[in-house]
Protein backbone atom coordinates (compact mmCIF):
# COMPACT_ATOMS: atom_id res chain seq x y z
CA UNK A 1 -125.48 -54.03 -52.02
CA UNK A 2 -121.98 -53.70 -51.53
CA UNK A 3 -120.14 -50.38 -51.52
CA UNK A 4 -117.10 -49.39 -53.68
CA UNK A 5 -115.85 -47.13 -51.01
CA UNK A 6 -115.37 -49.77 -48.72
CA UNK A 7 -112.80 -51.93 -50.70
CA UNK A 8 -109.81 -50.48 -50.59
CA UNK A 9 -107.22 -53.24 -51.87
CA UNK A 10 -104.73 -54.33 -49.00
CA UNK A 11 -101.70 -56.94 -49.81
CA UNK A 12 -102.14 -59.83 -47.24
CA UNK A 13 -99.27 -58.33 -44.79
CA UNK A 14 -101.26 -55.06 -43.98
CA UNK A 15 -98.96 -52.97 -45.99
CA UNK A 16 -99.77 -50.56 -48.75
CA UNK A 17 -99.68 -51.49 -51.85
CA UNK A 18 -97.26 -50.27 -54.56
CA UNK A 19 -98.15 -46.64 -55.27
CA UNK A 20 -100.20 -46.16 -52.14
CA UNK A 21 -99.84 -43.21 -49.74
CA UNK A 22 -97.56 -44.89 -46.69
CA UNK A 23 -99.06 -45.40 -43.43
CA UNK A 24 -98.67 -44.08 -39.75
CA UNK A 25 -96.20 -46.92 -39.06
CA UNK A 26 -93.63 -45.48 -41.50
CA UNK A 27 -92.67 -42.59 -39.20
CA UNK A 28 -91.87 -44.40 -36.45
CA UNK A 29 -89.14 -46.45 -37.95
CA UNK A 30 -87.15 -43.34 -38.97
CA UNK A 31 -86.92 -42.02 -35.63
CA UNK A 32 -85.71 -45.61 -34.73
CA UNK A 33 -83.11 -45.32 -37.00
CA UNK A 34 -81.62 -41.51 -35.84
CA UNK A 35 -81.82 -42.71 -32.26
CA UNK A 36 -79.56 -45.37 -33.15
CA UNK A 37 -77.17 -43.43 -35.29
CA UNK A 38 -77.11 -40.02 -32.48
CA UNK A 39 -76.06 -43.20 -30.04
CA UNK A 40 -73.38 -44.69 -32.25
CA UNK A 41 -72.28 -41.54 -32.58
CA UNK A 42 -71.98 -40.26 -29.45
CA UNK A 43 -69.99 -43.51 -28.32
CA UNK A 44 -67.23 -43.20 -30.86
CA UNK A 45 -66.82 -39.64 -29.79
CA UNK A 46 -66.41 -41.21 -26.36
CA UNK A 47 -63.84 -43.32 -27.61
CA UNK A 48 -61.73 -41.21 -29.75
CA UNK A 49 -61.56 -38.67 -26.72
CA UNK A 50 -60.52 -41.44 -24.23
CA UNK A 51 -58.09 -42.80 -26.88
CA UNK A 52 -56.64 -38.87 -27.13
CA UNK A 53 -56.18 -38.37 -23.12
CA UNK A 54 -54.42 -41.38 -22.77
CA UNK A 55 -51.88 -39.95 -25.73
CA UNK A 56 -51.80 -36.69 -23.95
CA UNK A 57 -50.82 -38.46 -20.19
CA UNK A 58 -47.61 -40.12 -22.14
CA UNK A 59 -46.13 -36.65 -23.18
CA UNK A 60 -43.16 -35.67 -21.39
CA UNK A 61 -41.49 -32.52 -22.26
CA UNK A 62 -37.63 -32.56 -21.22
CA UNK A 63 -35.10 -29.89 -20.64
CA UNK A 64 -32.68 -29.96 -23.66
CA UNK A 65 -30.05 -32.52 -24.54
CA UNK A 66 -27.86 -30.58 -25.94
CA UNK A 67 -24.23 -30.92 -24.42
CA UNK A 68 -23.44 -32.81 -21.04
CA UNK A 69 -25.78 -30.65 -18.95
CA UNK A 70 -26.47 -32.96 -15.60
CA UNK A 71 -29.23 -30.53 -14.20
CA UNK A 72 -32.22 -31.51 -16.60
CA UNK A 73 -35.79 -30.17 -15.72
CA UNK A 74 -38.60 -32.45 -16.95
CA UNK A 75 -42.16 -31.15 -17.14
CA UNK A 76 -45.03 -33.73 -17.37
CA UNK A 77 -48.01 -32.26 -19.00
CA UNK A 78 -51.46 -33.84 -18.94
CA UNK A 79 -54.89 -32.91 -20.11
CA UNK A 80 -57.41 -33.06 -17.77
CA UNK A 81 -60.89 -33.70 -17.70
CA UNK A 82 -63.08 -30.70 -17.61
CA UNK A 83 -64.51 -31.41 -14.14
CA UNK A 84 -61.04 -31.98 -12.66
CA UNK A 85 -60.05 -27.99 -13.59
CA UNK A 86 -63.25 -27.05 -12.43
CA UNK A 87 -62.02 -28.48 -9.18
CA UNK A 88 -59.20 -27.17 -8.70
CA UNK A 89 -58.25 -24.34 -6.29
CA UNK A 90 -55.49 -21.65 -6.43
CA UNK A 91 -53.49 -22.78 -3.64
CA UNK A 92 -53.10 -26.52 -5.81
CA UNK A 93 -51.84 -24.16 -8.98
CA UNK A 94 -49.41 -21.93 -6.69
CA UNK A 95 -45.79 -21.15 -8.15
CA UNK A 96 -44.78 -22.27 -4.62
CA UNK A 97 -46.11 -25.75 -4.67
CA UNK A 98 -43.43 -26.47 -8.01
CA UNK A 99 -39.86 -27.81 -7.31
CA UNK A 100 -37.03 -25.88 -8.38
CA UNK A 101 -33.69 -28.25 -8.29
CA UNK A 102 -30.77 -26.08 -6.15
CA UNK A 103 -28.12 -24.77 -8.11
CA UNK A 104 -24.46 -24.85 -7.35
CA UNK A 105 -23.11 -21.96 -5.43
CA UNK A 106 -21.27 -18.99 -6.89
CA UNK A 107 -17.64 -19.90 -7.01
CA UNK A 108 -15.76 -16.53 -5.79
CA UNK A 109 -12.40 -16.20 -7.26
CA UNK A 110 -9.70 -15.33 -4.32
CA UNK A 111 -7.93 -12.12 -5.53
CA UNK A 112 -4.23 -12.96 -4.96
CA UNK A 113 -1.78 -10.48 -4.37
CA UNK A 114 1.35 -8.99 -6.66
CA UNK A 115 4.30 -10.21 -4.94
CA UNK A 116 6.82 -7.21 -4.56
CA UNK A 117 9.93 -7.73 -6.29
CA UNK A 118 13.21 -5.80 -5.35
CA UNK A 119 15.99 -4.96 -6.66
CA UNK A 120 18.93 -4.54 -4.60
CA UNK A 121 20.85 -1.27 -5.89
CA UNK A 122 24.07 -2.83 -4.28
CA UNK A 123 23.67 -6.09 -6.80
CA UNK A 124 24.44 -3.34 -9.74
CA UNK A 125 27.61 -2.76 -8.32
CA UNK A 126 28.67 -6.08 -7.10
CA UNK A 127 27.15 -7.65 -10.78
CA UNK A 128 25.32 -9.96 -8.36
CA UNK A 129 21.68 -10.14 -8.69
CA UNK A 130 19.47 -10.30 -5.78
CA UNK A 131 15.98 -10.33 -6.02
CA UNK A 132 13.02 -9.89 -3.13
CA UNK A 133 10.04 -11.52 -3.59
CA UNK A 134 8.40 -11.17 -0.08
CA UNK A 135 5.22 -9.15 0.79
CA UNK A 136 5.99 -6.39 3.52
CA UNK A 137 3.14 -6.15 6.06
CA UNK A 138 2.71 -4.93 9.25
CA UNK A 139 5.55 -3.78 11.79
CA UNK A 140 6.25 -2.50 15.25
CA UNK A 141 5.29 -5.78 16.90
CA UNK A 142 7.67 -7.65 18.56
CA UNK A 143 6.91 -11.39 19.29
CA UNK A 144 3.91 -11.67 16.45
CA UNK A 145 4.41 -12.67 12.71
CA UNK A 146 5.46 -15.48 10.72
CA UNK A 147 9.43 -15.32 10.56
CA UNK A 148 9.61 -14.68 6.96
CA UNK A 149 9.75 -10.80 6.87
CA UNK A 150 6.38 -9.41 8.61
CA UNK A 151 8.11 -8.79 12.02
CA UNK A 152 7.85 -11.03 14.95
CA UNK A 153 10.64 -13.37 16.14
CA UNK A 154 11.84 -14.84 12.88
CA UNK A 155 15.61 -13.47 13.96
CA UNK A 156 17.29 -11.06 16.26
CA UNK A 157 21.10 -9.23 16.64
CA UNK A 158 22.59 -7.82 18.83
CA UNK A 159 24.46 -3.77 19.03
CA UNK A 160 26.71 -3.47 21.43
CA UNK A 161 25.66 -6.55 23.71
CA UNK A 162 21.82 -5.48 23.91
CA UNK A 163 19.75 -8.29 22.34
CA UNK A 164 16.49 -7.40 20.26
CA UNK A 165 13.96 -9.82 18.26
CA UNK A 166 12.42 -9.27 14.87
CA UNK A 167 13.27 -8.90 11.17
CA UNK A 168 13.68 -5.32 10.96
CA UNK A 169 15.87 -2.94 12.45
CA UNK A 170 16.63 0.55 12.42
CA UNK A 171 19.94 2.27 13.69
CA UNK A 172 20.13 5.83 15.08
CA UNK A 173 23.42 6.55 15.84
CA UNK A 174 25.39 9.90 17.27
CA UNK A 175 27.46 11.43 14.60
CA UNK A 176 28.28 14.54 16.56
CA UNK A 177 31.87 16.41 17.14
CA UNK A 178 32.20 14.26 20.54
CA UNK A 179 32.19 10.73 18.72
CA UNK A 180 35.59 11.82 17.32
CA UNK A 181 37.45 11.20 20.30
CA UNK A 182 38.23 8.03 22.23
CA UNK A 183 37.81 5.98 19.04
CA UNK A 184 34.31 5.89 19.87
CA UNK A 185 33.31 6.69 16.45
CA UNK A 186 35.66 3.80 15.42
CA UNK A 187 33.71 1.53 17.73
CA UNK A 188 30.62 1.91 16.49
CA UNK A 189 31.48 1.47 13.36
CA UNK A 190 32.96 -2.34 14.52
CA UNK A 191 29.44 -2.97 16.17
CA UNK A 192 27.24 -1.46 13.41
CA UNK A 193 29.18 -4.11 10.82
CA UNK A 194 28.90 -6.76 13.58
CA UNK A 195 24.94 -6.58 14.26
CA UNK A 196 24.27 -6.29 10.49
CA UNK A 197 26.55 -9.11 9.93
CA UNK A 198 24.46 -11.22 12.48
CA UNK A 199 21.19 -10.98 10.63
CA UNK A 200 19.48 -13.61 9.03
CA UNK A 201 19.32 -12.58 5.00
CA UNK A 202 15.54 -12.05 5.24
CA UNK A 203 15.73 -9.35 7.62
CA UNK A 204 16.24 -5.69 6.96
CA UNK A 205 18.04 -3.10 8.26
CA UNK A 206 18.11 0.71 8.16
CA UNK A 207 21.17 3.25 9.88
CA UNK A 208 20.38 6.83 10.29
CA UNK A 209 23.29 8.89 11.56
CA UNK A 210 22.33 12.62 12.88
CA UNK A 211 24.25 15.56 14.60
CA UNK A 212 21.94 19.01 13.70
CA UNK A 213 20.40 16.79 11.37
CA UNK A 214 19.68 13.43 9.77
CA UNK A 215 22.04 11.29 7.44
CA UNK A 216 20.89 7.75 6.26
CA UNK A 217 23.58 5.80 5.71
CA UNK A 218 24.34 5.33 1.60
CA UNK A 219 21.84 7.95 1.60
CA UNK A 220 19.35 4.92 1.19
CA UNK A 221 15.77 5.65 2.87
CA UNK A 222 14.26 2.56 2.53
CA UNK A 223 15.11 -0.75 4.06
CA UNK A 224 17.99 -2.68 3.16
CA UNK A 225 17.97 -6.90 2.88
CA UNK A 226 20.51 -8.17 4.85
CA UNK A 227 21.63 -10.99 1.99
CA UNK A 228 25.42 -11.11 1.70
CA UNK A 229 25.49 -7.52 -1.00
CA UNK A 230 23.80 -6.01 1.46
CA UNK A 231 25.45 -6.35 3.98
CA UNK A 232 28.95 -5.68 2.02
CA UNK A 233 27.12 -2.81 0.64
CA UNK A 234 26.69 -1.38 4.36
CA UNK A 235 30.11 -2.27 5.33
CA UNK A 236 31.60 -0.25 2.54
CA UNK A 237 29.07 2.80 3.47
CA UNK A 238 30.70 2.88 6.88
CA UNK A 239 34.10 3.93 6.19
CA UNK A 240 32.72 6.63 4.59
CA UNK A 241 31.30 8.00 7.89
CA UNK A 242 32.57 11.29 9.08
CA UNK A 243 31.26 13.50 12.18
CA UNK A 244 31.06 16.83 13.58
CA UNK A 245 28.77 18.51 14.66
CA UNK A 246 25.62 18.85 17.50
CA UNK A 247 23.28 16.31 19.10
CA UNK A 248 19.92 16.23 18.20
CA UNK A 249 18.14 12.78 17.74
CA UNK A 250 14.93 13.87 16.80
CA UNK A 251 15.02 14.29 12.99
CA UNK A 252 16.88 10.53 12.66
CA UNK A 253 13.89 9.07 14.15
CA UNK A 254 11.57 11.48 11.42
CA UNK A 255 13.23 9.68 8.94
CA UNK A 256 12.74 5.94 10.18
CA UNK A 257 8.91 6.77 10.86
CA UNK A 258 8.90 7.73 7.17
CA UNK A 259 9.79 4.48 6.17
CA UNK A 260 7.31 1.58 5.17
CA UNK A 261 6.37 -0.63 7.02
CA UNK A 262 8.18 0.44 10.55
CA UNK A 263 10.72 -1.45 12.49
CA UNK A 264 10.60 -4.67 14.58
CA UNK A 265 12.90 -2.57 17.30
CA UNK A 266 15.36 0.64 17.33
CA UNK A 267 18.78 1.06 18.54
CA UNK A 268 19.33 4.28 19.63
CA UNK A 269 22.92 6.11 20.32
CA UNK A 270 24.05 8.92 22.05
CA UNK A 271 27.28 10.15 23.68
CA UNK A 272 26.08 13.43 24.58
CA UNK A 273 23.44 15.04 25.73
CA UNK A 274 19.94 16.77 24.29
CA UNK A 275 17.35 18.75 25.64
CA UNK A 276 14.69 17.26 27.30
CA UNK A 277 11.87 19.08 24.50
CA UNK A 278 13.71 16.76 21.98
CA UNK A 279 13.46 13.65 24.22
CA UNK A 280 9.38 14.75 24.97
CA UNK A 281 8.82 14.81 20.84
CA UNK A 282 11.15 11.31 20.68
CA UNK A 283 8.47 9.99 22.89
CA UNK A 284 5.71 11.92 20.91
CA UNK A 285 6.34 9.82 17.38
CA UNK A 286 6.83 6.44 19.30
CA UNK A 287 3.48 6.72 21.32
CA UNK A 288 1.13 3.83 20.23
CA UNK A 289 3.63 2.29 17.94
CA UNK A 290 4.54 -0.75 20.33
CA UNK A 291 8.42 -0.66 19.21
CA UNK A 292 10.90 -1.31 21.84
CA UNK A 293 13.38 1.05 21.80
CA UNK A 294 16.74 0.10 23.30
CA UNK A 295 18.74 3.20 24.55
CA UNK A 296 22.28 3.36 24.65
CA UNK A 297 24.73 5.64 26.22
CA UNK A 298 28.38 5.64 25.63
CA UNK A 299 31.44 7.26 26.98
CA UNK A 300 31.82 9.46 30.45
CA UNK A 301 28.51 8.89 32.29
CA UNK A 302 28.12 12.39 33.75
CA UNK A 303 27.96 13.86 30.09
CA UNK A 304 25.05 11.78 28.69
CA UNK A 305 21.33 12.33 28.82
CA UNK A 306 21.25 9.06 30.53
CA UNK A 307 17.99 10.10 32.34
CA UNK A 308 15.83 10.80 28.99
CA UNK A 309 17.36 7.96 27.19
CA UNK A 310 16.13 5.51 30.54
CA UNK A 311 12.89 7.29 30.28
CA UNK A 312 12.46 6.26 26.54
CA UNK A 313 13.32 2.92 26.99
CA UNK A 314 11.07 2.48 29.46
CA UNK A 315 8.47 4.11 27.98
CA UNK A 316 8.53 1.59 24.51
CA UNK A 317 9.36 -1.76 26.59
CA UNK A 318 12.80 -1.40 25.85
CA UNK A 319 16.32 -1.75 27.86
CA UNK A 320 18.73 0.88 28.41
CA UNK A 321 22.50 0.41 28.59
CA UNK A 322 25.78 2.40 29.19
CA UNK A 323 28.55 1.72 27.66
CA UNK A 324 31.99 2.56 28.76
CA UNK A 325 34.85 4.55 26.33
CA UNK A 326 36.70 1.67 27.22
CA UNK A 327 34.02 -0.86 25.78
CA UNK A 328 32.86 -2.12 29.29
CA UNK A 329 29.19 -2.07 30.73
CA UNK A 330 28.10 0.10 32.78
């Protein structure tokens, strides 16, 4: 006898029929199915992240091109993978490992200096206009400068005979009551016109007459050019020249060490005689100054402080001379 229980209705491929309960096989196929979708999945992440760092490699940031700039600074920025930053040490991501282009050195603007510009008083009364434009520097030394008006050997004159180098002179000529006789006052005069007369128009000149004290000739303590109103300016100054009085050098040369910048060289004048204190404080003011002074004595040789006046020149690397009333050497 055959059991009910025991026929269960099957269709002929082993599956259930419609409205059965599904069987143990139907599990299996859904995992089947996730497996293959987690995989597809994971593979087009894959993709779309290689597809992205190959975008990222291609990105170049630039420095701006904005005007005509020429030093540009281009950074190339990349993304890398996870395990390269893991990877890398702090020496590889040190500020000194990155290239910083050299920039152009500082350009330092050379200060330039004022030129000097001088007006000649004596232009105002000649109506002729004369106008300096050099830079005074320096003074004192004889054989060094450029020839324009800083000292040096540029030009020369001559006073009485003596010969000196440079482009600026100073005169300190004896004014006292002895210079009165034997037209030696007159002589001077003729060789202080003649020496100025001989300088080149860049150079300058300065005469200081003194008895008790100091006189400047014109007054003027500065330095004169020697252009062609100066020197008729100075000409004109002299036969205005009167004298009288003692002999003492000392405060002419005050005044020519108050004038800037100092001489090339000094002629100094005497027909008479000083005290030796006043010759000691003469060589006081000249020490270290390196200006040749060259001493002159003139008229009767007994009555001159031709001793001092030797010592002076000596003293300054300069020449003494005497000079007869008669306008010989002596």
């Amino acid at each position: 006898m055959i059991s009910h229980m025991d026929q269960t209705p099957h269709s002929e491929t082993g599956t259930p029929a419609a409205g059965q309960a599904p069987t143990e096989e139907r599990p299996g196929l859904w995992r089947r199915r996730a497996i293959r979708a987690l995989t597809v999945g994971i593979l087009g992440s894959l993709l779309l992240h290689a597809l992205f760092w190959i975008l990222a490699t291609s990105i170049w940031i630039g420095g701006g091109s904005r005007g005509t700039g020429s030093n540009v600074i281009q950074i190339e920025m990349a993304i890398a993978p996870d395990v390269e930053l893991s990877n890398a040490t702090l020496e590889e991501l040190s500020l000194d490992s990155m290239e910083v282009p050299e920039q152009a050195p500082d350009v330092v603007a050379e200060s330039l200096l004022d030129e000097v510009i001088e007006i000649d008083p004596e232009a105002l009364e000649t109506g002729t206009e004369s106008l300096d434009s050099s830079i005074e520097t320096g003074g004192g030394d004889i054989g060094e400068g450029n020839g324009l008006d800083g000292g040096g050997s540029g030009g020369g004159t001559s006073f009485f005979g003596i010969e000196a180098q440079g482009n600026r002179f100073a005169y300190i000529v004896d004014i006292s009551g002895s210079m009165a006789f034997g037209g030696k006052i007159q002589s001077t005069a003729k060789e202080l016109t003649s020496s100025i007369n001989k300088l080149n128009s860049n150079a300058r000149f300065v005469v200081v007459f003194y008895n008790g004290q100091a006189f400047p000739l014109g007054a003027r303590k500065k330095w004169t050019r020697a252009a062609k109103s100066g020197k008729s300016w100075a000409k004109k100054k002299l036969a205005d020249v009167q004298v009288g009085g003692a002999t003492n050098p000392y405060p002419a040369f005050q005044v020519v060490f108050e004038i800037s910048p100092l001489p090339d060289a000094i002629y100094f004048m005497t027909d008479g005689e000083f005290p030796d204190d006043i010759g000691e404080r003469i060589l006081d003011i000249l020490e270290d100054t390196n200006i040749p002074v060259h001493a002159i004595t003139f008229g009767n040789r007994s009555q001159v402080a031709g001793q001092m006046m030797r010592r002076i020149a000596k003293q300054t690397g300069g020449t003494y001379t005497h000079v007869n009333s008669n306008r010989g050497g002596g």
